[in-house]
N, C-alpha and C. Protein backbone atom coordinates (compact mmCIF):
# COMPACT_ATOMS: atom_id res chain seq x y z
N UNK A 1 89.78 89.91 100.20
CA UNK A 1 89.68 91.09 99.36
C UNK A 1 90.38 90.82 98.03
N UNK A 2 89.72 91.36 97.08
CA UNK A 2 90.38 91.05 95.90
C UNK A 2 90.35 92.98 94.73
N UNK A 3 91.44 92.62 93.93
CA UNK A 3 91.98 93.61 93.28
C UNK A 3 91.28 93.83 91.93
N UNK A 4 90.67 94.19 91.29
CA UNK A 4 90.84 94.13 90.04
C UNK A 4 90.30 95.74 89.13
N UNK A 5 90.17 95.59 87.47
CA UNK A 5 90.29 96.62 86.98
C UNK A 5 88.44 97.23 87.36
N UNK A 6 88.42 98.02 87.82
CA UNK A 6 86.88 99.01 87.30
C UNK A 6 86.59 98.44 86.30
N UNK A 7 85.08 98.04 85.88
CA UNK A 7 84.17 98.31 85.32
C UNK A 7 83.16 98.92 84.57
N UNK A 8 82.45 99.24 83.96
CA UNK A 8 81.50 100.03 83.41
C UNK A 8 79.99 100.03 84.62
N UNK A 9 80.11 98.74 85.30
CA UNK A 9 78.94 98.68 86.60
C UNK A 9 79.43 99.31 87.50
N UNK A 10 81.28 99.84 87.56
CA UNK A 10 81.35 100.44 88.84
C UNK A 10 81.20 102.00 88.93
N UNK A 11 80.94 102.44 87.64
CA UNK A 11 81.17 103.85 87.63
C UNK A 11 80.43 104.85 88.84
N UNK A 12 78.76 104.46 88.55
CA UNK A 12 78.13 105.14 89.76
C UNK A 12 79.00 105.44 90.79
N UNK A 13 79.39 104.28 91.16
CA UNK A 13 80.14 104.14 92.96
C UNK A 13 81.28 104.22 93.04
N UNK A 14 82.37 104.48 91.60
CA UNK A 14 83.73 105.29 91.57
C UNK A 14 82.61 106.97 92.05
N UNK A 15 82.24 107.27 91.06
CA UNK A 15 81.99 108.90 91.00
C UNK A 15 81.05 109.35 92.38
N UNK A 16 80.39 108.56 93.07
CA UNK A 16 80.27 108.86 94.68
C UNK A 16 81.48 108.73 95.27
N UNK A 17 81.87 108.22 95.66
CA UNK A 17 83.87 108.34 96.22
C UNK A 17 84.35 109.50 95.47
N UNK A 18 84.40 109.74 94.48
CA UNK A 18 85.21 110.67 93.73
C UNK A 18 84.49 111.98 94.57
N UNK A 19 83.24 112.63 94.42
CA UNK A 19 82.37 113.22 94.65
C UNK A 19 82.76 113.77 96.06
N UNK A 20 83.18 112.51 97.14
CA UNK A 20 82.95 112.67 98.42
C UNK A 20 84.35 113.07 98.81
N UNK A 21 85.55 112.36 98.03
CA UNK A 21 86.60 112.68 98.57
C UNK A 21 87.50 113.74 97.96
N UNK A 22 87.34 113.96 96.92
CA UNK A 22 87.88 114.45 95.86
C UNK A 22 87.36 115.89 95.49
N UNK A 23 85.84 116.82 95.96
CA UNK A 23 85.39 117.60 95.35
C UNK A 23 85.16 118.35 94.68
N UNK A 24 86.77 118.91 94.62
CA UNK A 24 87.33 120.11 93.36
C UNK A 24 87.48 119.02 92.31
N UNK A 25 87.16 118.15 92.08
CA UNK A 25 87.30 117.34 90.53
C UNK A 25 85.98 117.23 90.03
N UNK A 26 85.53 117.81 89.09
CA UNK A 26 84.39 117.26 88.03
C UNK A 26 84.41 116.69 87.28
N UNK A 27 83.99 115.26 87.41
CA UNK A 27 84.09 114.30 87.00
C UNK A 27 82.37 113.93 86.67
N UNK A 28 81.98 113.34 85.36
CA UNK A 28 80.99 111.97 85.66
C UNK A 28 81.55 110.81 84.89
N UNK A 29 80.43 109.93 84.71
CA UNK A 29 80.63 108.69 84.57
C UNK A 29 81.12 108.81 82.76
N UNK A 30 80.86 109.39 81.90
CA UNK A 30 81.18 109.55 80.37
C UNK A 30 82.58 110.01 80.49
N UNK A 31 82.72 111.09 81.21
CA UNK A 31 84.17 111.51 81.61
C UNK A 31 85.11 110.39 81.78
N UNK A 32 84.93 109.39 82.71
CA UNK A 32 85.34 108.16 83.49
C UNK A 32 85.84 107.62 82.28
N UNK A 33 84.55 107.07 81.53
CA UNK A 33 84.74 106.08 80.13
C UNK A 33 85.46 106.60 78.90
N UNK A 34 85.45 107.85 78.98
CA UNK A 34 86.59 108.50 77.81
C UNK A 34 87.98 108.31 78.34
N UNK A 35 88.52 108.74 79.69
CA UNK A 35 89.68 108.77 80.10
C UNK A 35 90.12 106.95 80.42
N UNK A 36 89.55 106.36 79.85
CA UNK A 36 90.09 104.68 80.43
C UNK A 36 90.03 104.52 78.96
N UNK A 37 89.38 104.56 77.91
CA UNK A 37 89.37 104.72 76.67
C UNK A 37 90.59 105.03 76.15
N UNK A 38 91.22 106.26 76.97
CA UNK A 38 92.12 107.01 76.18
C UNK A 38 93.48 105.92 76.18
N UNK A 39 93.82 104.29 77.69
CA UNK A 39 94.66 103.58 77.07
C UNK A 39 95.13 105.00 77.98
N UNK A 40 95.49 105.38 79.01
CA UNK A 40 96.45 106.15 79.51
C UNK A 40 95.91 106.08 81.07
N UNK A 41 95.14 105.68 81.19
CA UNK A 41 94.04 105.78 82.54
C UNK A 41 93.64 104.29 82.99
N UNK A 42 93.68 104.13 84.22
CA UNK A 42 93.85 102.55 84.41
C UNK A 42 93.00 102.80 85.98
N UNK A 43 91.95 101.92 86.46
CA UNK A 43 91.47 102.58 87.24
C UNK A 43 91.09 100.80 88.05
N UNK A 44 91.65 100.85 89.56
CA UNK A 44 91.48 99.60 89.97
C UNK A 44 91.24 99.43 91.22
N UNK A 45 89.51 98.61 91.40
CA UNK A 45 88.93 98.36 92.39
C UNK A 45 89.73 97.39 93.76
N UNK A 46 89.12 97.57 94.46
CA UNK A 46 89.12 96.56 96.17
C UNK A 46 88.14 96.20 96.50
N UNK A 47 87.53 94.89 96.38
CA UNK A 47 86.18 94.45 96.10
C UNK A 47 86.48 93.39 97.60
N UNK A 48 85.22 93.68 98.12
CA UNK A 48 85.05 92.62 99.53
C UNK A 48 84.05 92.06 99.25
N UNK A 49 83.35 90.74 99.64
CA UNK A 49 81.86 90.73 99.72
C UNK A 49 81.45 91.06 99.05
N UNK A 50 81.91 91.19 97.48
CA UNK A 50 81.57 91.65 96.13
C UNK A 50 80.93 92.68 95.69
N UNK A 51 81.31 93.80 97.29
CA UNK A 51 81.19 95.06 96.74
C UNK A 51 82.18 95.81 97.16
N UNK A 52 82.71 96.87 95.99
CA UNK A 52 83.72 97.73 95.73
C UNK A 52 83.60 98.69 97.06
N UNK A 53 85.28 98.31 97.59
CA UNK A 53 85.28 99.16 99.21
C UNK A 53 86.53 100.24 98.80
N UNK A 54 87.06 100.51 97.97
CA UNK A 54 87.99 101.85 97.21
C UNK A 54 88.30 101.53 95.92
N UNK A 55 89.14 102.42 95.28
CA UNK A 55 89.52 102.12 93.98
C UNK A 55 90.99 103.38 94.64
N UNK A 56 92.10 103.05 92.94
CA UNK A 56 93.44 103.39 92.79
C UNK A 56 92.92 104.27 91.61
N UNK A 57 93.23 105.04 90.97
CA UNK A 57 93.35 106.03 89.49
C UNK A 57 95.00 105.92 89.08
N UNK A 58 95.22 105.58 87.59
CA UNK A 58 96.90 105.41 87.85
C UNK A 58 96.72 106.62 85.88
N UNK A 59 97.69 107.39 85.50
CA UNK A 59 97.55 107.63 84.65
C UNK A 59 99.10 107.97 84.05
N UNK A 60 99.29 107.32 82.71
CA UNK A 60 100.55 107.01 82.58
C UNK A 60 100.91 107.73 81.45
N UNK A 61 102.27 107.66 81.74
CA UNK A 61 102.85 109.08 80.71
C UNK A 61 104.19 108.60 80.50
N UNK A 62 104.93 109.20 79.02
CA UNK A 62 106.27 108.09 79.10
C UNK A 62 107.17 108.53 80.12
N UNK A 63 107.41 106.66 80.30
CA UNK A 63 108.03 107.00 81.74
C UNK A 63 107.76 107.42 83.27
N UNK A 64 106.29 107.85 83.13
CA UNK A 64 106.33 107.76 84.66
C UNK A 64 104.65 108.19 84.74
N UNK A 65 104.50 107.11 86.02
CA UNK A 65 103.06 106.98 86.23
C UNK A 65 102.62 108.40 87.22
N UNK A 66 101.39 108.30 87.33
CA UNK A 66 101.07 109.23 88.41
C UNK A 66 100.08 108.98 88.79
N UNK A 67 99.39 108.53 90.08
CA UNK A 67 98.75 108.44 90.74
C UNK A 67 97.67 109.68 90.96
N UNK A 68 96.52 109.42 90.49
CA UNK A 68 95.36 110.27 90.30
C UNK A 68 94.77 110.47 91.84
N UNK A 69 93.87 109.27 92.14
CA UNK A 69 93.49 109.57 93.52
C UNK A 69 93.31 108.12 93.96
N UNK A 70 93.18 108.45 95.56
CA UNK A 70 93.53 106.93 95.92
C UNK A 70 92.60 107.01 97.58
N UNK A 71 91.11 106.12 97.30
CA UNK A 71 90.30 106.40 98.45
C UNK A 71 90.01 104.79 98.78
N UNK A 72 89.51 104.59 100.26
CA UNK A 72 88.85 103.64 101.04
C UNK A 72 87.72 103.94 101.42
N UNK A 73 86.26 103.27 101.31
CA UNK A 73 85.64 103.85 102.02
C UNK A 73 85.35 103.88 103.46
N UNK A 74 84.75 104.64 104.37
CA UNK A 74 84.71 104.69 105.61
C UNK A 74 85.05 103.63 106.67
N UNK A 75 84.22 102.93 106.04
CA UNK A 75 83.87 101.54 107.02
C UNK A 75 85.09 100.57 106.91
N UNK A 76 85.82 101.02 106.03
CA UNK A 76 86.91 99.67 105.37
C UNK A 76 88.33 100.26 106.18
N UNK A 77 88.20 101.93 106.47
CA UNK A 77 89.65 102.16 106.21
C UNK A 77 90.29 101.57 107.56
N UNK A 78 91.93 101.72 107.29
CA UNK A 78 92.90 101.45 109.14
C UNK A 78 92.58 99.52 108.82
N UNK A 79 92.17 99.08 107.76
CA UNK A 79 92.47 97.79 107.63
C UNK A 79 93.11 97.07 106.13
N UNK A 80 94.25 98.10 105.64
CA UNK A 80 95.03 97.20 104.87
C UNK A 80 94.43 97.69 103.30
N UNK A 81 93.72 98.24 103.00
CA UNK A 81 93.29 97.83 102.06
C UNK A 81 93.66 99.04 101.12
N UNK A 82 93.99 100.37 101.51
CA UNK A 82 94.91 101.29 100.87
C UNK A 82 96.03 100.76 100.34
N UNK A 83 96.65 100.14 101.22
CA UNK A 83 98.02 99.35 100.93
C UNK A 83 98.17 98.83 100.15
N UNK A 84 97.11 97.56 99.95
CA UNK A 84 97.06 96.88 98.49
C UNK A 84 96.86 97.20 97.66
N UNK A 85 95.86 98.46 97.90
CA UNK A 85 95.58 99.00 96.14
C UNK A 85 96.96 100.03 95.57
N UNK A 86 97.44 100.06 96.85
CA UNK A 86 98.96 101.01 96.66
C UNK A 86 99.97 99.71 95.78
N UNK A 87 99.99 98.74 96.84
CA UNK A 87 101.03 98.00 96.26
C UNK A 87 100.38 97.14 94.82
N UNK A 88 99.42 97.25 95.00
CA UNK A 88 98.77 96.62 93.33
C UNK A 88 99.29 97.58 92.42
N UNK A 89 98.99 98.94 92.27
CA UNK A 89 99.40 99.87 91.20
C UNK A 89 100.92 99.99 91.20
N UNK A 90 101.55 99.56 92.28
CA UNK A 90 103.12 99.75 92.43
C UNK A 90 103.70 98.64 90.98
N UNK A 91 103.06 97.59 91.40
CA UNK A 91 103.42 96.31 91.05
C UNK A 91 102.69 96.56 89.14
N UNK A 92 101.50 97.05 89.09
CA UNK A 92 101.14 97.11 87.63
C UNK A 92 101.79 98.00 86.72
N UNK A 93 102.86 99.34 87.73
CA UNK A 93 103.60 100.61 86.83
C UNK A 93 104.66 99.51 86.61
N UNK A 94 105.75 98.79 87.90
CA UNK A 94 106.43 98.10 87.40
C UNK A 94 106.78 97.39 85.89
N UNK A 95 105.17 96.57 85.82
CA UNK A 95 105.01 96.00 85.04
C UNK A 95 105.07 96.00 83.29
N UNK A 96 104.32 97.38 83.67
CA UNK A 96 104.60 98.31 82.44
C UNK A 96 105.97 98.81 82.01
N UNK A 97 106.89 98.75 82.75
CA UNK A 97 108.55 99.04 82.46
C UNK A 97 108.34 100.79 82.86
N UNK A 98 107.71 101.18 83.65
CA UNK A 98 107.51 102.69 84.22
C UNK A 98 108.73 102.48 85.48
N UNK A 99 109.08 103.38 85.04
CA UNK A 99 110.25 103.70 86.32
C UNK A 99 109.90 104.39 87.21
N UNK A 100 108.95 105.35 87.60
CA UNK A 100 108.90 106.47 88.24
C UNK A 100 107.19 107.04 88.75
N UNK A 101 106.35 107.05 90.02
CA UNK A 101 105.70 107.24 90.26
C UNK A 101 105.17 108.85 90.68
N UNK A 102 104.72 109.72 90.10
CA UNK A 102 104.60 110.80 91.30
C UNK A 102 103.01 111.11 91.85
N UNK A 103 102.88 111.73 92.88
CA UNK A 103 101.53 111.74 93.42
C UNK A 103 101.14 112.91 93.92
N UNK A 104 100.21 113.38 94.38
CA UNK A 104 99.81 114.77 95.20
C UNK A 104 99.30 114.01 96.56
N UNK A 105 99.81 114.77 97.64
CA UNK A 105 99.09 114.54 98.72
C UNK A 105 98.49 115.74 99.95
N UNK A 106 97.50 115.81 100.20
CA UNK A 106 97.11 117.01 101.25
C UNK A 106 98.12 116.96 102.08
N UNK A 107 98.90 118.36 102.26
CA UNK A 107 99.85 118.23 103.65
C UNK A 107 99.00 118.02 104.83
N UNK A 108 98.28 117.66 104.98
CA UNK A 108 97.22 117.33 106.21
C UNK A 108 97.43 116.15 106.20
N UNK A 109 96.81 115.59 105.62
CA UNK A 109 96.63 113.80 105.14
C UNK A 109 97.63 113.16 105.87
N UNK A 110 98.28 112.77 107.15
CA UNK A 110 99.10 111.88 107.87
C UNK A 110 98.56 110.67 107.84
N UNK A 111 97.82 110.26 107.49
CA UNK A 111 97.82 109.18 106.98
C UNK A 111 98.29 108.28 106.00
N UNK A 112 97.43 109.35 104.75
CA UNK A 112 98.18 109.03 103.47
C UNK A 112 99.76 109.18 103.11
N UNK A 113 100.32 110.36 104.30
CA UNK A 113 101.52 110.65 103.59
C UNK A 113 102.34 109.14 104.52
N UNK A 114 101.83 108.94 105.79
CA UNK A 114 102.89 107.77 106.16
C UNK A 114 102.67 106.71 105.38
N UNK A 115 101.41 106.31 104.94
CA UNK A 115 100.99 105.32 103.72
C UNK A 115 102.41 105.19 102.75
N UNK A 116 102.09 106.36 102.02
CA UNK A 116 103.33 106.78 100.91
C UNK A 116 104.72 106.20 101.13
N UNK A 117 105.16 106.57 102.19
CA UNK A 117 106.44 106.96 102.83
C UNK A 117 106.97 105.59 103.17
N UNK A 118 106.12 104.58 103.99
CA UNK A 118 106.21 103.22 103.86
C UNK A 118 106.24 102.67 102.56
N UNK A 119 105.82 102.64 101.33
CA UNK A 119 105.80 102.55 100.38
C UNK A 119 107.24 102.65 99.60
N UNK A 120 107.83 103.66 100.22
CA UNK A 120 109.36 104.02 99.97
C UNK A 120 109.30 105.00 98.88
N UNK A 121 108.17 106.10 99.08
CA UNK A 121 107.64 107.36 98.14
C UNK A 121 108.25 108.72 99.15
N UNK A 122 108.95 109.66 98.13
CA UNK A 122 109.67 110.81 99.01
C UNK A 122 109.23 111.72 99.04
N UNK A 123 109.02 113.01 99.88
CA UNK A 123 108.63 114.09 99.15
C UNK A 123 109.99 114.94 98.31
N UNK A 124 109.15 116.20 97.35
CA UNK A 124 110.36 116.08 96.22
C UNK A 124 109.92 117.52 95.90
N UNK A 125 108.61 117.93 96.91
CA UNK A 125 108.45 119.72 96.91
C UNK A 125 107.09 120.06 97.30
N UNK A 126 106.49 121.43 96.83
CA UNK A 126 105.43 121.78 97.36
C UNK A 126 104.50 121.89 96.20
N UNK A 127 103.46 121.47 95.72
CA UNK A 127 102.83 121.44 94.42
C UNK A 127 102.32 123.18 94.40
N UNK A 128 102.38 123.54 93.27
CA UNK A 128 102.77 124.73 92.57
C UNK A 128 101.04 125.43 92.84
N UNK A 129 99.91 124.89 93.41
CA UNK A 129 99.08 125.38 93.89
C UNK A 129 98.35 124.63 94.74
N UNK A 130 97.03 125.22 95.18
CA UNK A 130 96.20 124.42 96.85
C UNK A 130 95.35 123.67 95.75
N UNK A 131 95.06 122.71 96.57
CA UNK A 131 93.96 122.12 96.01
C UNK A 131 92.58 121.49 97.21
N UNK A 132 91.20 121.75 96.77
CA UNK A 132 90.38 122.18 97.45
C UNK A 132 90.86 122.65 98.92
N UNK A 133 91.70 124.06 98.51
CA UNK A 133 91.89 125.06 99.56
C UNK A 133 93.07 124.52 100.41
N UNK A 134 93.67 123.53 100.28
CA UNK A 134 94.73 123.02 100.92
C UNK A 134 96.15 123.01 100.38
N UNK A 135 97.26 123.55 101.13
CA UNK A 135 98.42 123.12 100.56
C UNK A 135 98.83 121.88 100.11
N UNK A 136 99.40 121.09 99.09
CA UNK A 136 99.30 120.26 98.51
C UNK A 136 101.04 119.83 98.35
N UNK A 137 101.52 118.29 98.83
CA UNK A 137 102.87 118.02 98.43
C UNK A 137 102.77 117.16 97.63
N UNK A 138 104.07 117.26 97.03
CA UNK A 138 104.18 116.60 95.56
C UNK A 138 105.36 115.33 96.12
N UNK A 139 105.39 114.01 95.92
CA UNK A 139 105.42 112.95 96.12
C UNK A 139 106.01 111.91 95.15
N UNK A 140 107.25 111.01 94.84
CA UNK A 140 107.45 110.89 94.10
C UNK A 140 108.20 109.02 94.77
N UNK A 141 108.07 107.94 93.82
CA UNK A 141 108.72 106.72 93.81
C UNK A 141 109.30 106.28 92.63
N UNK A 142 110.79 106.38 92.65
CA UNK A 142 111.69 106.18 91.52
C UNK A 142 111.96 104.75 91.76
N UNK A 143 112.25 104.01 90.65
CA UNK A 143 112.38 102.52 90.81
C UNK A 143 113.80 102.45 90.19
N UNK A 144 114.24 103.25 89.30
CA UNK A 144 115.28 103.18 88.69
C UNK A 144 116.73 104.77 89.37
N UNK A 145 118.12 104.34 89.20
CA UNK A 145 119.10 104.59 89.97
C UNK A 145 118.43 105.56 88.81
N UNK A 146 119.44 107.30 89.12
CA UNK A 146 118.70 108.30 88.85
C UNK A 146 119.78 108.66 87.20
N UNK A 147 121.13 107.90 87.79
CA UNK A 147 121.70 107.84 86.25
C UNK A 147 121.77 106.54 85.79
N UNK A 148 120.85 106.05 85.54
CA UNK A 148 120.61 104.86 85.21
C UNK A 148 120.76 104.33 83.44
N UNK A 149 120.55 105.76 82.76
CA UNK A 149 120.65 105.90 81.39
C UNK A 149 122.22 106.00 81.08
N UNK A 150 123.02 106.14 82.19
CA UNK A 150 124.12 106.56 82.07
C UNK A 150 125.52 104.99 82.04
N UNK A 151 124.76 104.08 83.28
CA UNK A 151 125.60 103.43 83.66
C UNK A 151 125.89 102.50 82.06
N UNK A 152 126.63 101.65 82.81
CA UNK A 152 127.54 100.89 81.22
C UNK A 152 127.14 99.48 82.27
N UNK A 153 126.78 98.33 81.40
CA UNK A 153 126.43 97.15 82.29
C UNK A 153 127.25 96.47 81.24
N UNK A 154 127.97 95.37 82.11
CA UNK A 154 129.38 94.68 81.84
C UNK A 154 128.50 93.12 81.83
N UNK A 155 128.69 92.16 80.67
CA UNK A 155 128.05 91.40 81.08
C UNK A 155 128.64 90.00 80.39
């Protein structure tokens, strides 16, 4: 399996996933290409057999990323491959000098939330409304000590 950024060929088959998992989002494919445009939106496939089996949405803000949506498809999932696209975007906010991740997750979703949680992502409250009809927790991975602006480094 391999990682890399979306495409302009992948849009169709981001916005079916989006479509299927996601529903309360209206999204199409022009939508897609403006928000990756905007240089704030970073959007990254899991390609098997050289076809795209999920994608990551990462959208960045100073200082701290946030995780848009994050799907497998059917046939793929319970084999690893959430993980990587988790720990790929972990590793690309890093990269960026982002300290701080936050996410939404269905309080249903036991999957996703032990996903998270392995990840070393906390919960940090209850998101301030439902989303497609579900209570919704808000989710958060700090990379940096929380007074970190504060400390004095001796060197």
């Amino acid at each position: 399996m391999k990682i890399t950024a979306v495409e302009e060929k992948d849009f169709s088959e981001v916005m079916a996933l989006i479509r299927a998992e996601f529903p309360y989002v209206s999204f199409d494919e022009e939508k897609i290409r403006k928000r990756i445009a905007s240089g704030k939106i970073f959007l990254f496939k899991a390609i098997e057999a050289k076809k795209l089996i999920g994608f990551i949405e990462l959208e960045m803000f100073e200082g701290i990323a946030r995780i848009n949506g994050l799907t497998v498809k059917l046939a793929h999932r319970k084999k690893g491959v959430a993980k990587k696209l988790l720990d790929y975007a972990i590793a690309f906010v890093k990269k960026k000098g982002v300290g701080r991740i936050l996410l939404l997750v269905k309080q249903g979703n036991k999957a996703a939330k032990k996903l998270y949680k392995e990840a070393g992502f906390n919960f940090i409250g209850m998101y301030n409304r439902e989303l497609d009809n579900t209570v919704v927790e808000e989710m958060e991975l700090d990379f940096l000590p929380k007074d970190a602006e504060d400390l004095d480094y001796v060197g």
